[in-house]
Structure formats: structure tokens, C-alpha cells
PDB file of N, CA and C in Angstrom:
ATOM      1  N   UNK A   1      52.156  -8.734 -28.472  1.00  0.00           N
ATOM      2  CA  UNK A   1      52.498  -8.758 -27.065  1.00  0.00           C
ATOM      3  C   UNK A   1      52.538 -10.205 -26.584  1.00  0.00           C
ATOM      4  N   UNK A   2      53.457 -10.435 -26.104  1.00  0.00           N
ATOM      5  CA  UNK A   2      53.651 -11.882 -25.366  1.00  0.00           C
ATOM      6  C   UNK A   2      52.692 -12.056 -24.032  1.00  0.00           C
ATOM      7  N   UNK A   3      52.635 -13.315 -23.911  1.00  0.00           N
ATOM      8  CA  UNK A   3      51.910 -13.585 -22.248  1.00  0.00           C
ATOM      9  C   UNK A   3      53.023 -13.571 -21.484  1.00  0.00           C
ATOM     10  N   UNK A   4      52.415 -13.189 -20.290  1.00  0.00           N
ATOM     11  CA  UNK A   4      53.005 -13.036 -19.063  1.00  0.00           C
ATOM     12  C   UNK A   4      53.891 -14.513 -18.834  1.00  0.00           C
ATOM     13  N   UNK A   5      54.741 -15.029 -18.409  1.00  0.00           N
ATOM     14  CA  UNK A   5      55.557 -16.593 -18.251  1.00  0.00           C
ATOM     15  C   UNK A   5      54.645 -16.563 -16.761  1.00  0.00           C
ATOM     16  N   UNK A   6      53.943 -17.468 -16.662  1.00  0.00           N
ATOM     17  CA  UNK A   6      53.298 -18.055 -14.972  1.00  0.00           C
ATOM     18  C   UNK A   6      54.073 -19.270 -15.032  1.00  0.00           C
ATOM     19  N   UNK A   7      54.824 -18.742 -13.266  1.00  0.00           N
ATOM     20  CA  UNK A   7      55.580 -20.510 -13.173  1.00  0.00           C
ATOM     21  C   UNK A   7      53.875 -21.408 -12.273  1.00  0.00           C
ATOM     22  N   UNK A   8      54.260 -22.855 -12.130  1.00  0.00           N
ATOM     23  CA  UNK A   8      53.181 -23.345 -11.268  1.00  0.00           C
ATOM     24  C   UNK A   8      53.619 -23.180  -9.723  1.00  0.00           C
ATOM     25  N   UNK A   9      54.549 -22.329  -9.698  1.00  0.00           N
ATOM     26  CA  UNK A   9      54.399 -22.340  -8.165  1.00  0.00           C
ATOM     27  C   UNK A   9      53.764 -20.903  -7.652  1.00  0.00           C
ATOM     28  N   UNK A  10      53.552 -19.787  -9.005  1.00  0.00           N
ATOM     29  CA  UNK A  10      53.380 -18.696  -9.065  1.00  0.00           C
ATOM     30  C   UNK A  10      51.540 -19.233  -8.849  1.00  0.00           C
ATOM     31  N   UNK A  11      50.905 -20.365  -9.824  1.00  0.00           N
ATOM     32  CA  UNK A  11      49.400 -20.648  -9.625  1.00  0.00           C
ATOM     33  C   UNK A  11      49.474 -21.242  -8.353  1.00  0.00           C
ATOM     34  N   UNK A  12      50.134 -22.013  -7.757  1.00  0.00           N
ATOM     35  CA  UNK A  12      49.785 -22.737  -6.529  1.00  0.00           C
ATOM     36  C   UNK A  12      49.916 -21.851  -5.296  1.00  0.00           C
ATOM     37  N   UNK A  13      50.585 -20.901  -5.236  1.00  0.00           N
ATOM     38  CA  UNK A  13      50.341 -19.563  -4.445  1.00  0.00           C
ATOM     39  C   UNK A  13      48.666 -19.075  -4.617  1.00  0.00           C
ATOM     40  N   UNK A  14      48.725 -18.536  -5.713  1.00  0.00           N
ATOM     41  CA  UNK A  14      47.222 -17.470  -6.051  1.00  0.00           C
ATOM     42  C   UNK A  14      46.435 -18.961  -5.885  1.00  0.00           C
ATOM     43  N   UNK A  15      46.501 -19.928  -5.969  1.00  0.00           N
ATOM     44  CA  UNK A  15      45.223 -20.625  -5.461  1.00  0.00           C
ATOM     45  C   UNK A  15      45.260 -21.219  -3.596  1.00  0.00           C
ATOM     46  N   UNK A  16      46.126 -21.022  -2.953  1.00  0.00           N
ATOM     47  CA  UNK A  16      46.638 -20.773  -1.713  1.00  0.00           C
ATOM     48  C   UNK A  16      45.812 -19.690  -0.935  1.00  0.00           C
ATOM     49  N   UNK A  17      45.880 -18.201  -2.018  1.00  0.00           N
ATOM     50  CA  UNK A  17      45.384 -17.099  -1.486  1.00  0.00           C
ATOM     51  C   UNK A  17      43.660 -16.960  -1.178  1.00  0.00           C
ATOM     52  N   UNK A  18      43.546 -17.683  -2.354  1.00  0.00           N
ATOM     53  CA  UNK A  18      42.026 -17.940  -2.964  1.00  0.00           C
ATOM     54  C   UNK A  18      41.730 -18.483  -1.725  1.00  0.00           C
ATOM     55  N   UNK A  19      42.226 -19.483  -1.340  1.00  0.00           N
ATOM     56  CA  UNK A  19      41.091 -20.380  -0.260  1.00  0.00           C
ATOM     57  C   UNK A  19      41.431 -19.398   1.149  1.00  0.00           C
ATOM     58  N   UNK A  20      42.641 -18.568   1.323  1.00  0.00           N
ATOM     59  CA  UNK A  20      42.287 -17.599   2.495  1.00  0.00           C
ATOM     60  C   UNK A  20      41.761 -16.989   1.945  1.00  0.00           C
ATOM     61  N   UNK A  21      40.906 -16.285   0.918  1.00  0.00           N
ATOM     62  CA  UNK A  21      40.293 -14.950   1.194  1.00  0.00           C
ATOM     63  C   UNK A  21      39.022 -15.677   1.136  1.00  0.00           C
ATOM     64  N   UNK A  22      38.565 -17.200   1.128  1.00  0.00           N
ATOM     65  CA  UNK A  22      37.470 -17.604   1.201  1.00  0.00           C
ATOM     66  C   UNK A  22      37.065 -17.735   2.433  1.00  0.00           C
ATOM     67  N   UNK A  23      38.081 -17.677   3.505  1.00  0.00           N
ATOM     68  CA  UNK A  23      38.023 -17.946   5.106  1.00  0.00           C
ATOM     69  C   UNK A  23      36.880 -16.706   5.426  1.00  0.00           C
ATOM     70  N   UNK A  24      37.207 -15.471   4.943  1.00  0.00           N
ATOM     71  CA  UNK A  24      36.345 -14.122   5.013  1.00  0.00           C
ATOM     72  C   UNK A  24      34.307 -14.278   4.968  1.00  0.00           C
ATOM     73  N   UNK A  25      34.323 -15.235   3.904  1.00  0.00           N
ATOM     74  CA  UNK A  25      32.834 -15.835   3.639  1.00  0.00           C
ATOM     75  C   UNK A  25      31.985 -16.324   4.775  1.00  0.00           C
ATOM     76  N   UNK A  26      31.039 -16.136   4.633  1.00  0.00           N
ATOM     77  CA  UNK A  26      29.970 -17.259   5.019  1.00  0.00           C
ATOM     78  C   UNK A  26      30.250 -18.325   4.756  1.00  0.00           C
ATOM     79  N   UNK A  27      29.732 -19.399   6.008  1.00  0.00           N
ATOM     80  CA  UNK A  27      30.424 -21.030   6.017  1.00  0.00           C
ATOM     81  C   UNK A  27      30.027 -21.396   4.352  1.00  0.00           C
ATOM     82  N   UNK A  28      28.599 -21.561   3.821  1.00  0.00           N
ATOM     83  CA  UNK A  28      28.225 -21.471   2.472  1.00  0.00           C
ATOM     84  C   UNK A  28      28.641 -21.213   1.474  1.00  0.00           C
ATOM     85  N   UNK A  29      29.091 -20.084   1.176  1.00  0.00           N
ATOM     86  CA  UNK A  29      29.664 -19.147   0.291  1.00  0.00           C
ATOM     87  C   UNK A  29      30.979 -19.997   0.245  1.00  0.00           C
ATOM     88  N   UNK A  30      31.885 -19.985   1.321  1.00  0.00           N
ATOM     89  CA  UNK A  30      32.946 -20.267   1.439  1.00  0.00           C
ATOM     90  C   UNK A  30      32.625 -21.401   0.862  1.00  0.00           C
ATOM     91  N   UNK A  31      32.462 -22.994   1.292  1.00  0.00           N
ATOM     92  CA  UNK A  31      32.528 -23.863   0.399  1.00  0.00           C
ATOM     93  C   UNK A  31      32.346 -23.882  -0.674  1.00  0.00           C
ATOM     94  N   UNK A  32      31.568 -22.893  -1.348  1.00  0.00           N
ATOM     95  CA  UNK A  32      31.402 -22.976  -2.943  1.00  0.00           C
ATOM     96  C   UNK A  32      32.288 -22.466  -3.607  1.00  0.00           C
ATOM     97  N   UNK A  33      32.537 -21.151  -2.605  1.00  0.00           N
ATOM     98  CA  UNK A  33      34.069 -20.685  -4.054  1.00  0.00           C
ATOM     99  C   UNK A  33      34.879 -21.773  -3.552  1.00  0.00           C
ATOM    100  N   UNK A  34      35.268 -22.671  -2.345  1.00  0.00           N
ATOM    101  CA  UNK A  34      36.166 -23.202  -2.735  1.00  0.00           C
ATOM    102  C   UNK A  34      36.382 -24.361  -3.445  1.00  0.00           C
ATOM    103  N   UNK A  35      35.234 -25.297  -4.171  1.00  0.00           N
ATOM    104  CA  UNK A  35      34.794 -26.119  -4.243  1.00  0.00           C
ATOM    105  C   UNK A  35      35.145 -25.564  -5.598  1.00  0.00           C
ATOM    106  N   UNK A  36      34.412 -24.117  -6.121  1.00  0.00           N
ATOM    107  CA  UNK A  36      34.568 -24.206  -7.650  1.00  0.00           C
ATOM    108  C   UNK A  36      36.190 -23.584  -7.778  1.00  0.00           C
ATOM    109  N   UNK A  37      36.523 -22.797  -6.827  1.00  0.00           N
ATOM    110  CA  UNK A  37      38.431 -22.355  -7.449  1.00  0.00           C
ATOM    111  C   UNK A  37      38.784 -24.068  -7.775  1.00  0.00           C
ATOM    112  N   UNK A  38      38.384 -25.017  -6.514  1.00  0.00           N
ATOM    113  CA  UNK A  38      39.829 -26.658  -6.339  1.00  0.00           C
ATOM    114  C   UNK A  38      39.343 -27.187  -7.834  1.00  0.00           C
ATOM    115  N   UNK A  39      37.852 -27.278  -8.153  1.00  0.00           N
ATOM    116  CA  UNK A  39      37.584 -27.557  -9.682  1.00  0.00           C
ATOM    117  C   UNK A  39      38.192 -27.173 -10.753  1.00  0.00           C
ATOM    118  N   UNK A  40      37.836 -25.796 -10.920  1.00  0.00           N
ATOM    119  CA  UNK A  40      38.681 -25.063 -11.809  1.00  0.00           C
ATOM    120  C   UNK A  40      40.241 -24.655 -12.094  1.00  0.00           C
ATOM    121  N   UNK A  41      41.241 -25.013 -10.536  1.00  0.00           N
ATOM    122  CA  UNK A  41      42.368 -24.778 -10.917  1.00  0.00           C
ATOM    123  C   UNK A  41      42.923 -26.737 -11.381  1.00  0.00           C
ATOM    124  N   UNK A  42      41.609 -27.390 -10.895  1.00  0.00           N
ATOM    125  CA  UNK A  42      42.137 -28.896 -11.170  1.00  0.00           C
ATOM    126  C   UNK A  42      41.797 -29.230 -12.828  1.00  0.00           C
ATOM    127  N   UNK A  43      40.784 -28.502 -13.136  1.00  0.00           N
ATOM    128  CA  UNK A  43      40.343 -28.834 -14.588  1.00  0.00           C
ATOM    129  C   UNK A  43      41.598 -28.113 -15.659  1.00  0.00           C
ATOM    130  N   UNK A  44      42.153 -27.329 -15.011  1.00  0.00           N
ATOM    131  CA  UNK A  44      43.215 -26.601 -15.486  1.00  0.00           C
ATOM    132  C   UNK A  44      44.685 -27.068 -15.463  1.00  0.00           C
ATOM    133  N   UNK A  45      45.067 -27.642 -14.828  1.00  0.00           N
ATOM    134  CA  UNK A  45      46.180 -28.483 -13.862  1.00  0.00           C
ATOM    135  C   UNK A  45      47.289 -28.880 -15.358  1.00  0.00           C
ATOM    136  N   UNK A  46      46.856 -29.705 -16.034  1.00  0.00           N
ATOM    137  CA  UNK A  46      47.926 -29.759 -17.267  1.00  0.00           C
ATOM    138  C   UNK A  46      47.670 -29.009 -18.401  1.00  0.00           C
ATOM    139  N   UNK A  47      47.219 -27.924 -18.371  1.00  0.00           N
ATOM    140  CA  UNK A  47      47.086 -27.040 -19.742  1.00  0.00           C
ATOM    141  C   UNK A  47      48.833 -26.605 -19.925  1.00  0.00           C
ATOM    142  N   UNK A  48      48.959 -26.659 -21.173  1.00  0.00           N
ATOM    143  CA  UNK A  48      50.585 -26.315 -21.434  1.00  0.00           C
ATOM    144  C   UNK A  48      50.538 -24.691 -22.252  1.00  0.00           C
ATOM    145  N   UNK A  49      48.939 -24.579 -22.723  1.00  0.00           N
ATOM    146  CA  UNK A  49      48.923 -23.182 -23.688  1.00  0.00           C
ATOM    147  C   UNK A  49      49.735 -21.902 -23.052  1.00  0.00           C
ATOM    148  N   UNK A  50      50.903 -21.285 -23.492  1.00  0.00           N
ATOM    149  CA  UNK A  50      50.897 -20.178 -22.201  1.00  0.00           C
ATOM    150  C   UNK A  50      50.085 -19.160 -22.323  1.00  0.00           C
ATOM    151  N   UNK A  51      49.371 -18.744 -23.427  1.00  0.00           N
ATOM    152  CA  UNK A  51      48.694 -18.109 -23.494  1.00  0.00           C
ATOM    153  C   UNK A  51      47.327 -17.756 -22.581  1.00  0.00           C
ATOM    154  N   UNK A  52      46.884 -19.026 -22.714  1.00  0.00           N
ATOM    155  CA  UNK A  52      45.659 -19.692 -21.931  1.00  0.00           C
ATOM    156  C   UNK A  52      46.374 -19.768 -19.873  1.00  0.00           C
ATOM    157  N   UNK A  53      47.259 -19.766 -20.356  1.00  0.00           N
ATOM    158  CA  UNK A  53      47.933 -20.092 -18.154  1.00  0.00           C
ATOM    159  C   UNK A  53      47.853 -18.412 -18.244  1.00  0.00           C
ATOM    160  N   UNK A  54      48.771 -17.419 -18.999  1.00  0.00           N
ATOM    161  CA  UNK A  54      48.649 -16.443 -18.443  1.00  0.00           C
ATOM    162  C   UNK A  54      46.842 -15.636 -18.117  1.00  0.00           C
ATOM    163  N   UNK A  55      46.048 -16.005 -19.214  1.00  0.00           N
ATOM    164  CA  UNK A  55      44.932 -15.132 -18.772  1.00  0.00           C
ATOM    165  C   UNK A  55      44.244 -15.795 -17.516  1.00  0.00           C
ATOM    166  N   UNK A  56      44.414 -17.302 -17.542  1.00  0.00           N
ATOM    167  CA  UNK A  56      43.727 -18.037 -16.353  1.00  0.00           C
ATOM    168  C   UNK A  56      44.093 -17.246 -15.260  1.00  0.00           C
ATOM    169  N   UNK A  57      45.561 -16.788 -15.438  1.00  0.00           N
ATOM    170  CA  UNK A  57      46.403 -16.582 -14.129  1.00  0.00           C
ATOM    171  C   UNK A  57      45.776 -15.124 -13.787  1.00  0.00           C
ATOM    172  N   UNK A  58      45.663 -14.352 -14.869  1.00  0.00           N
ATOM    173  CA  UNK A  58      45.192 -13.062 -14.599  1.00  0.00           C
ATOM    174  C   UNK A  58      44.165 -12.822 -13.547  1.00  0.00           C
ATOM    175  N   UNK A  59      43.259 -13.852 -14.341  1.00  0.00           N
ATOM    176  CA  UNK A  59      41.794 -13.291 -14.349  1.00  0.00           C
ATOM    177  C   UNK A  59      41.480 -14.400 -12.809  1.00  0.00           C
ATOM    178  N   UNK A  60      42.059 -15.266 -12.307  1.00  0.00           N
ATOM    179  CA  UNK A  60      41.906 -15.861 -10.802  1.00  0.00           C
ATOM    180  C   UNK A  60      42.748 -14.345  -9.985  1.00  0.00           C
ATOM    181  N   UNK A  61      43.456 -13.860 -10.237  1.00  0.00           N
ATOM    182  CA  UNK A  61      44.466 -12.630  -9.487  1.00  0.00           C
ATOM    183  C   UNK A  61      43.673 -11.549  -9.460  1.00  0.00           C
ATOM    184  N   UNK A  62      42.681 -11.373 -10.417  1.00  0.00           N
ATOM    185  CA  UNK A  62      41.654 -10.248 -10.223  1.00  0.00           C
ATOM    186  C   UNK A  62      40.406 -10.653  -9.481  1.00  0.00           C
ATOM    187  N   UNK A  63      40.226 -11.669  -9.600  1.00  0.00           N
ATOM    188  CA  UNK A  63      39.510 -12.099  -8.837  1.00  0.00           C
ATOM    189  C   UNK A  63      39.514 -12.155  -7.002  1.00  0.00           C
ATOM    190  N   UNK A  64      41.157 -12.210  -6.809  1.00  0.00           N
ATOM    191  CA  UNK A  64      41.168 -12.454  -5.590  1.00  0.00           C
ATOM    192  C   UNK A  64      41.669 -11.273  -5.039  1.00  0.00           C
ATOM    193  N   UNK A  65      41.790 -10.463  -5.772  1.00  0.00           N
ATOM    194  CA  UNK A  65      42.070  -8.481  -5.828  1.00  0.00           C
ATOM    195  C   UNK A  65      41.007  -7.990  -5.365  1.00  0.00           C
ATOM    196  N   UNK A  66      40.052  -8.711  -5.966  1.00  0.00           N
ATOM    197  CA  UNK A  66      38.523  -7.801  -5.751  1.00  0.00           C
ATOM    198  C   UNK A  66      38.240  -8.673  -4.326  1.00  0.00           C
ATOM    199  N   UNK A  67      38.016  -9.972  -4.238  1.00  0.00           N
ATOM    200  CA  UNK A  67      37.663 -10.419  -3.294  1.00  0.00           C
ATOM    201  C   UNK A  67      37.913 -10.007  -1.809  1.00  0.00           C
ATOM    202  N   UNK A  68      39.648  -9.366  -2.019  1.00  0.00           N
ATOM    203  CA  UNK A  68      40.178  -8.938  -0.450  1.00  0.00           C
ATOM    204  C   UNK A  68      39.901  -7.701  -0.666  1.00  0.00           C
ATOM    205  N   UNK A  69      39.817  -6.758  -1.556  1.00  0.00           N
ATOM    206  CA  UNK A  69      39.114  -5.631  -1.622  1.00  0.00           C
ATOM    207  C   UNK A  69      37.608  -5.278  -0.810  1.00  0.00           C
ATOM    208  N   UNK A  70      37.050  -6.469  -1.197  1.00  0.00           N
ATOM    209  CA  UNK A  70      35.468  -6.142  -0.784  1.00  0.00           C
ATOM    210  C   UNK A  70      35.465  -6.508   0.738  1.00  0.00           C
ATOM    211  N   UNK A  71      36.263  -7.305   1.035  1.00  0.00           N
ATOM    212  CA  UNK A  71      36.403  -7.660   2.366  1.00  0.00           C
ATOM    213  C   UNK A  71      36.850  -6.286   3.112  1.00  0.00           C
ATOM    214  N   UNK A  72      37.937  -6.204   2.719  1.00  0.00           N
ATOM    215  CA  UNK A  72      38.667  -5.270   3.552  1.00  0.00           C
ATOM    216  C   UNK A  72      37.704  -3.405   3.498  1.00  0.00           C
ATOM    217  N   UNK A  73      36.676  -3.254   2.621  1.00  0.00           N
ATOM    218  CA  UNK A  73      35.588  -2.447   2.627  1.00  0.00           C
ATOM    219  C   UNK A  73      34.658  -2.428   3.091  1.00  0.00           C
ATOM    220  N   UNK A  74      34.233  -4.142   3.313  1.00  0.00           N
ATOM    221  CA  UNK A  74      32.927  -4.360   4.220  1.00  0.00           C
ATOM    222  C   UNK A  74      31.686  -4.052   3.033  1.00  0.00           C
ATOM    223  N   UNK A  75      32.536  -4.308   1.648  1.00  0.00           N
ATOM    224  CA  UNK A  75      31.066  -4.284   0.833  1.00  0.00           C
ATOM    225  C   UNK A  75      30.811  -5.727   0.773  1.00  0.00           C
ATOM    226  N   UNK A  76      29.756  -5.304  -0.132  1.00  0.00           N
ATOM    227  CA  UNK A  76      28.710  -6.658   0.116  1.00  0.00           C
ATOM    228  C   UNK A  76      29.731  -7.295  -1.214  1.00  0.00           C
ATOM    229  N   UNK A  77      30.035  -8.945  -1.266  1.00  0.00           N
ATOM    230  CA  UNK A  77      30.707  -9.464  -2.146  1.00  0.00           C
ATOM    231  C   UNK A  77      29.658  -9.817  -3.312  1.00  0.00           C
ATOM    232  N   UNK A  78      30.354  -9.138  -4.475  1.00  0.00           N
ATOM    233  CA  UNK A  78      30.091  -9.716  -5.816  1.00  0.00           C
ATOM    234  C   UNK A  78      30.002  -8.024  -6.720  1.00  0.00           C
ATOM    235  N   UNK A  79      29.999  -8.215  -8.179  1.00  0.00           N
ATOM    236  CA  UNK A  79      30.133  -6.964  -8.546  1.00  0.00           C
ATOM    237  C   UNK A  79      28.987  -7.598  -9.682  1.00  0.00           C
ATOM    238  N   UNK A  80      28.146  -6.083 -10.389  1.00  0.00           N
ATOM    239  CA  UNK A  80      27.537  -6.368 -11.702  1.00  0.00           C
ATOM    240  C   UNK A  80      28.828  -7.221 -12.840  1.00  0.00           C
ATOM    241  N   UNK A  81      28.109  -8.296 -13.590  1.00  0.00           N
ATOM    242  CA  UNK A  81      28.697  -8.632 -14.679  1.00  0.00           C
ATOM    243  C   UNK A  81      28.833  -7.902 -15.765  1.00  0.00           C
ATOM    244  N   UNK A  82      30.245  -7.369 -16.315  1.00  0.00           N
ATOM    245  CA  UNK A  82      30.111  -6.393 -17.494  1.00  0.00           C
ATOM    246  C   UNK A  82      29.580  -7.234 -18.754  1.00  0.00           C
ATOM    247  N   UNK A  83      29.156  -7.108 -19.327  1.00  0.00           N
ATOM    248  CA  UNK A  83      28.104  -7.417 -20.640  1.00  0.00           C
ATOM    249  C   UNK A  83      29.411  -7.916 -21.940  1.00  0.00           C
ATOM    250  N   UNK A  84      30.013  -6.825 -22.247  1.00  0.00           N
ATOM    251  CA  UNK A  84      31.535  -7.847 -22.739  1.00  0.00           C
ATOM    252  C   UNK A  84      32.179  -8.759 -22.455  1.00  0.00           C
ATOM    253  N   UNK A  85      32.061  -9.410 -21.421  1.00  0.00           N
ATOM    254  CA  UNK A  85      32.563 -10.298 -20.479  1.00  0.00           C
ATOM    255  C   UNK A  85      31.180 -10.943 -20.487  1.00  0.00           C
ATOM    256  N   UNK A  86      30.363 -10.964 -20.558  1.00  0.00           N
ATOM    257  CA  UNK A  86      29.100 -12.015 -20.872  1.00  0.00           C
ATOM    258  C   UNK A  86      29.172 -12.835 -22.194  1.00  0.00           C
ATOM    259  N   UNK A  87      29.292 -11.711 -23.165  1.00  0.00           N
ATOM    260  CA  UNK A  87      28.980 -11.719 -24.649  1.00  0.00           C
ATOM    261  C   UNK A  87      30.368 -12.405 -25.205  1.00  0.00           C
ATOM    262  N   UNK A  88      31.412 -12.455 -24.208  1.00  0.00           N
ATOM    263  CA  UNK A  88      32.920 -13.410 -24.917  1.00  0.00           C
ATOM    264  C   UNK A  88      32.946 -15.087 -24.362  1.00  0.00           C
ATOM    265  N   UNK A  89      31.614 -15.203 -23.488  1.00  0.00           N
ATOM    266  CA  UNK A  89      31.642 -16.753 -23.112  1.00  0.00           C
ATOM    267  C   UNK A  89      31.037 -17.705 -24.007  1.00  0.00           C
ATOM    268  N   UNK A  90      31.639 -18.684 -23.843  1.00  0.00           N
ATOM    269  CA  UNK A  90      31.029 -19.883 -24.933  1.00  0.00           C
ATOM    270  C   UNK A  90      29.110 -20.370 -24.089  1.00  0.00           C
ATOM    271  N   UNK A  91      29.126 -21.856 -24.392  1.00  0.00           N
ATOM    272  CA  UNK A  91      27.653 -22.189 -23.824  1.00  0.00           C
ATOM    273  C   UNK A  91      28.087 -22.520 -22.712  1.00  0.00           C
ATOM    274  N   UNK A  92      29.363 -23.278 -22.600  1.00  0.00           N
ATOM    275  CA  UNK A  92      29.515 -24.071 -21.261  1.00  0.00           C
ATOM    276  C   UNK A  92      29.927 -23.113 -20.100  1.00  0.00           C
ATOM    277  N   UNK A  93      30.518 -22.187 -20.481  1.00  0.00           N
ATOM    278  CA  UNK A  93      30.668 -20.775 -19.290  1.00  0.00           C
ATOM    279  C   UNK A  93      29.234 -19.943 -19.104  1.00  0.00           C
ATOM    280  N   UNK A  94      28.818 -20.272 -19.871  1.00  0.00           N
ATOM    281  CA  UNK A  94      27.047 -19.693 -19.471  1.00  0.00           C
ATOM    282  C   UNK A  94      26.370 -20.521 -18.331  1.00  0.00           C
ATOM    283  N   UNK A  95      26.192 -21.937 -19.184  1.00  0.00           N
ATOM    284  CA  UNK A  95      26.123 -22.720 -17.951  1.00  0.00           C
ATOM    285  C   UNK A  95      26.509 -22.449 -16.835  1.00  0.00           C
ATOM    286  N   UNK A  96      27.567 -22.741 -16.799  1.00  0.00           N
ATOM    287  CA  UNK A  96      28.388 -22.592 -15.393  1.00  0.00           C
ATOM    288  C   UNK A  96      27.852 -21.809 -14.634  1.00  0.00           C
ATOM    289  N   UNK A  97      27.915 -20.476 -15.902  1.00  0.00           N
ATOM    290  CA  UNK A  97      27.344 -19.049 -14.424  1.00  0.00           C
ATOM    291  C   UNK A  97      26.508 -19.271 -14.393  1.00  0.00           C
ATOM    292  N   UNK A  98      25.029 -19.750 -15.047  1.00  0.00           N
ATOM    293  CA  UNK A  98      23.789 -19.884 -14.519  1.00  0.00           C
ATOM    294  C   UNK A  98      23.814 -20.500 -13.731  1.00  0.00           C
ATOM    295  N   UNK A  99      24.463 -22.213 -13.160  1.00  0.00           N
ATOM    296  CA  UNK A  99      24.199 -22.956 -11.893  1.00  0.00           C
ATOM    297  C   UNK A  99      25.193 -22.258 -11.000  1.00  0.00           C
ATOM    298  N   UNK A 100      25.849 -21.602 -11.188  1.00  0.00           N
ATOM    299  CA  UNK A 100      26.458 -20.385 -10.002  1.00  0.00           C
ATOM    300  C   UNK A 100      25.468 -20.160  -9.454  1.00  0.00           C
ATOM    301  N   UNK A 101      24.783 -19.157 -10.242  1.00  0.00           N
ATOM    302  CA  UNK A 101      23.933 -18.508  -9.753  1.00  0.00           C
ATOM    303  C   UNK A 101      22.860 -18.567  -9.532  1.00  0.00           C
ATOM    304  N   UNK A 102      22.224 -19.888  -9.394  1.00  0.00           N
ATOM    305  CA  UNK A 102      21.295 -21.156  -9.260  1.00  0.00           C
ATOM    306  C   UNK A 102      21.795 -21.449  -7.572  1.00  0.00           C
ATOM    307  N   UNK A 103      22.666 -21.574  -7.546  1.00  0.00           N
ATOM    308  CA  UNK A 103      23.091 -22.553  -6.056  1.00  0.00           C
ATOM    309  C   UNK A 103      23.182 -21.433  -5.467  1.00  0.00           C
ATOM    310  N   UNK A 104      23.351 -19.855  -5.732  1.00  0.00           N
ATOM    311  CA  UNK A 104      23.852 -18.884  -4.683  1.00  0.00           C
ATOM    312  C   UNK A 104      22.329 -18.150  -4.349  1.00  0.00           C
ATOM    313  N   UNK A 105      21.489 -18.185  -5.083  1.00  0.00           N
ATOM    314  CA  UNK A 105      20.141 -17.911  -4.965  1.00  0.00           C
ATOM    315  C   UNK A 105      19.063 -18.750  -4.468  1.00  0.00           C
ATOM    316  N   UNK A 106      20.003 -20.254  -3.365  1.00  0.00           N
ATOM    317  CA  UNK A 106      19.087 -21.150  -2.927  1.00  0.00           C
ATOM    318  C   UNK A 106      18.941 -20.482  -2.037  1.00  0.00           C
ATOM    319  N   UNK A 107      17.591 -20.774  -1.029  1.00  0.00           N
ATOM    320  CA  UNK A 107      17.168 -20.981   0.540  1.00  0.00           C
ATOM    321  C   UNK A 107      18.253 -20.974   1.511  1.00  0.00           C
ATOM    322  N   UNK A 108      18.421 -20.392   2.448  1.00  0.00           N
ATOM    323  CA  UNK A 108      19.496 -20.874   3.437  1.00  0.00           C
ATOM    324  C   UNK A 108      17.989 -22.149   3.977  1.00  0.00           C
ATOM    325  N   UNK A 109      19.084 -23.792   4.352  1.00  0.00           N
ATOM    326  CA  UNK A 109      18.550 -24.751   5.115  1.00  0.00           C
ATOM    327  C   UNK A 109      19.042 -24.460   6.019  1.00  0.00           C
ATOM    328  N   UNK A 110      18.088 -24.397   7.198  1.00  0.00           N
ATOM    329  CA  UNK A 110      17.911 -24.312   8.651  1.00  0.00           C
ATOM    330  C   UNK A 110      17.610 -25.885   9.259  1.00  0.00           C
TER     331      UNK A 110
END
């Protein structure tokens, strides 16, 4: 099966969308996803793999599926991590999610 062809104007949209459905957040929240999408679609910015653009592309589009989903439900944002999707990350995506989830489990400063 081939990857999907993502043009960059097709990513510069879905990262467009990303920072409105971050408007929905808490002032907090909001800066962080947007802080880590502008990171992550910048750390990404010249990848030529298409392989690698289409799942990036996927998996930010499900992301922002669920995001206006939970909004538009009034659930609380974030879902359990499926365990296959744990068990396919390297060290440095572990990382990552641990100081995710390090900075989202601080104190609100008053």
C-alpha cells in the first residue's frame, strides 16, 4: 500500500487547525499544545520521507479529530494511552511524553 501524497499546503492547513482548536483550551494548556504542535511541525519542516509526511500527517489529523471532538462533547480533554502505541515508541518519544506529562501535572501558579 502506498502513502497517502500530503502536499505542504495540505500540513500548513492541519497545523492552522491545530492552533484553532487550541483557542478551545485553558490559557495553559493552550500554550503548550501550541508550543509543542509549532515544535513538532518545525522539527518536521524538511523531512522529504513520504512515508514518514503521510503518517505525521495522519496521526496530527487524528489528533485534531479528537481534539474538536472532545470539545464539541464537553469531555474532559485527553484519552487513555493505548499500550501498542506506547510499546512502538523509541526513548526519545518516551521522554517527550514523560515531560508532557511532567509540565501538565504542574501546580496551577497563582
Amino acid at each position: 500500500m502506498q502513502p497517502v501524497r500530503v502536499g505542504k499546503d495540505q500540513i500548513l492547513a492541519l497545523y492552522r487547525r491545530i492552533l484553532r482548536t487550541h483557542r478551545a483550551f485553558p490559557p495553559e494548556l493552550r500554550y503548550m499544545g501550541d508550543q509543542y504542535a509549532r515544535d513538532e511541525f518545525r522539527r518536521h519542516q524538511h523531512v522529504d520521507n513520504a512515508v514518514f509526511i503521510s503518517q505525521f500527517y495522519e496521526q496530527w489529523r487524528f489528533y485534531a479529530d479528537e481534539m474538536e471532538r472532545q470539545h464539541k462533547s464537553g469531555a474532559v480533554q485527553g484519552r487513555p494511552l493505548d499500550p501498542a502505541v506506547l510499546d512502538q515508541m523509541n526513548d526519545q518519544q518516551i521522554g517527550q511524553l514523560w515531560e508532557l506529562r511532567k509540565e501538565a501535572k504542574k501546580p496551577k501558579e497563582i
